[in-house]
Protein backbone atom coordinates (compact mmCIF):
# COMPACT_ATOMS: atom_id res chain seq x y z
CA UNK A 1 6.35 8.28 12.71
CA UNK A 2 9.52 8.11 10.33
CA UNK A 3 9.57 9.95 7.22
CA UNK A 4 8.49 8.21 4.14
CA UNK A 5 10.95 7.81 1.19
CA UNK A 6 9.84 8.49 -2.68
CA UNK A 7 10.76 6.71 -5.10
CA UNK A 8 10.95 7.03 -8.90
CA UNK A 9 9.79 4.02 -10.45
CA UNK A 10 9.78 3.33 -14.64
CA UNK A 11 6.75 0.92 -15.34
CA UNK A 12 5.65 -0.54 -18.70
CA UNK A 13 2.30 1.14 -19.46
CA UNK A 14 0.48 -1.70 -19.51
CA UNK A 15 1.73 -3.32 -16.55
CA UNK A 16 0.78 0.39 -14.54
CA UNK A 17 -2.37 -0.15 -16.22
CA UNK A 18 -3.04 -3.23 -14.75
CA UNK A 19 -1.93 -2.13 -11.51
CA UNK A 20 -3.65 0.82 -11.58
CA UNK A 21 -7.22 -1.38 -11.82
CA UNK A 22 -6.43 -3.50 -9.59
CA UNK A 23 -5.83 -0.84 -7.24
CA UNK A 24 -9.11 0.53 -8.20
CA UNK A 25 -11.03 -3.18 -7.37
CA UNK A 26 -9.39 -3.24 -4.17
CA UNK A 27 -10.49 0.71 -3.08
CA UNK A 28 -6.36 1.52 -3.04
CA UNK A 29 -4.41 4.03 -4.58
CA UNK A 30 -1.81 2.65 -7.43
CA UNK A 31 0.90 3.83 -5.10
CA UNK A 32 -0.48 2.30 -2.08
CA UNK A 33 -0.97 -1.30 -4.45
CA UNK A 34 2.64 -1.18 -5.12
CA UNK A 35 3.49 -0.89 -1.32
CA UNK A 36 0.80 -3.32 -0.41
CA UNK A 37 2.29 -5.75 -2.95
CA UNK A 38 6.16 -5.14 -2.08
CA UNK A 39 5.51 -5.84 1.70
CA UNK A 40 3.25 -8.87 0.87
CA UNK A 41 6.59 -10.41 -0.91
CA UNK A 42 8.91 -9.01 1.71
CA UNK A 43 6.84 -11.23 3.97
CA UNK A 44 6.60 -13.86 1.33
CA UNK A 45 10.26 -14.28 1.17
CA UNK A 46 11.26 -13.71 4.89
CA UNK A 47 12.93 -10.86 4.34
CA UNK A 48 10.42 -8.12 5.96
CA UNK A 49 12.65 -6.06 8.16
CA UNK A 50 11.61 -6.68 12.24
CA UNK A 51 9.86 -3.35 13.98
CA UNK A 52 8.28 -2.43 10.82
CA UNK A 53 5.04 -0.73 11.28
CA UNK A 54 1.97 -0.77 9.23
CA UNK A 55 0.86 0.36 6.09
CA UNK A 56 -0.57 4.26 7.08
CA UNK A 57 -4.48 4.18 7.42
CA UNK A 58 -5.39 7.11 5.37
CA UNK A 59 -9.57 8.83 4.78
CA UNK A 60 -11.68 9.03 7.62
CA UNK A 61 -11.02 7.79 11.07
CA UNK A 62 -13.65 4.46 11.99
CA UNK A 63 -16.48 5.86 14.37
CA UNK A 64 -16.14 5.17 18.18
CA UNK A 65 -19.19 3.54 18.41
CA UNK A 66 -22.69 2.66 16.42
CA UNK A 67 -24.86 4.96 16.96
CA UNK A 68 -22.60 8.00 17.90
C-alpha cells in the first residue's frame, strides 16, 4: 500500500464545525469526511486519477461468517 500524504489544511471554524457533524452522522472521522468528499468531486468532475484504490477500511475486520 503507498504511503499516505498529510496535509495542512486552514478551515473557517464554522465550516470544520459543520464538517465535523456531519462526519459524526455519517460514523466518519472529520479527516476521513474531507477525503470522502474530495474523491466524491474528483469523480464528480472526471478528474479521479485511474488505479486509484479505495478509501482504507479502518475498526474491526467484518466476521467470516454468522454464527462464527
Amino acid at each position: 500500500m503507498a504511503e499516505r500524504k498529510g496535509v495542512l489544511l486552514r478551515l473557517d471554524p464554522a465550516v470544520h464545525d459543520a464538517l465535523a457533524r456531519w462526519a459524526a452522522d455519517e460514523l466518519r472521522s472529520t479527516n476521513a469526511q474531507i477525503e470522502f468528499l474530495l474523491r466524491r468531486a474528483l469523480v464528480d468532475a472526471g478528474r479521479m486519477p485511474s488505479g486509484v484504490g479505495g478509501i482504507p477500511r479502518r475498526g474491526r475486520p467484518p466476521k467470516d461468517a454468522p454464527g462464527d
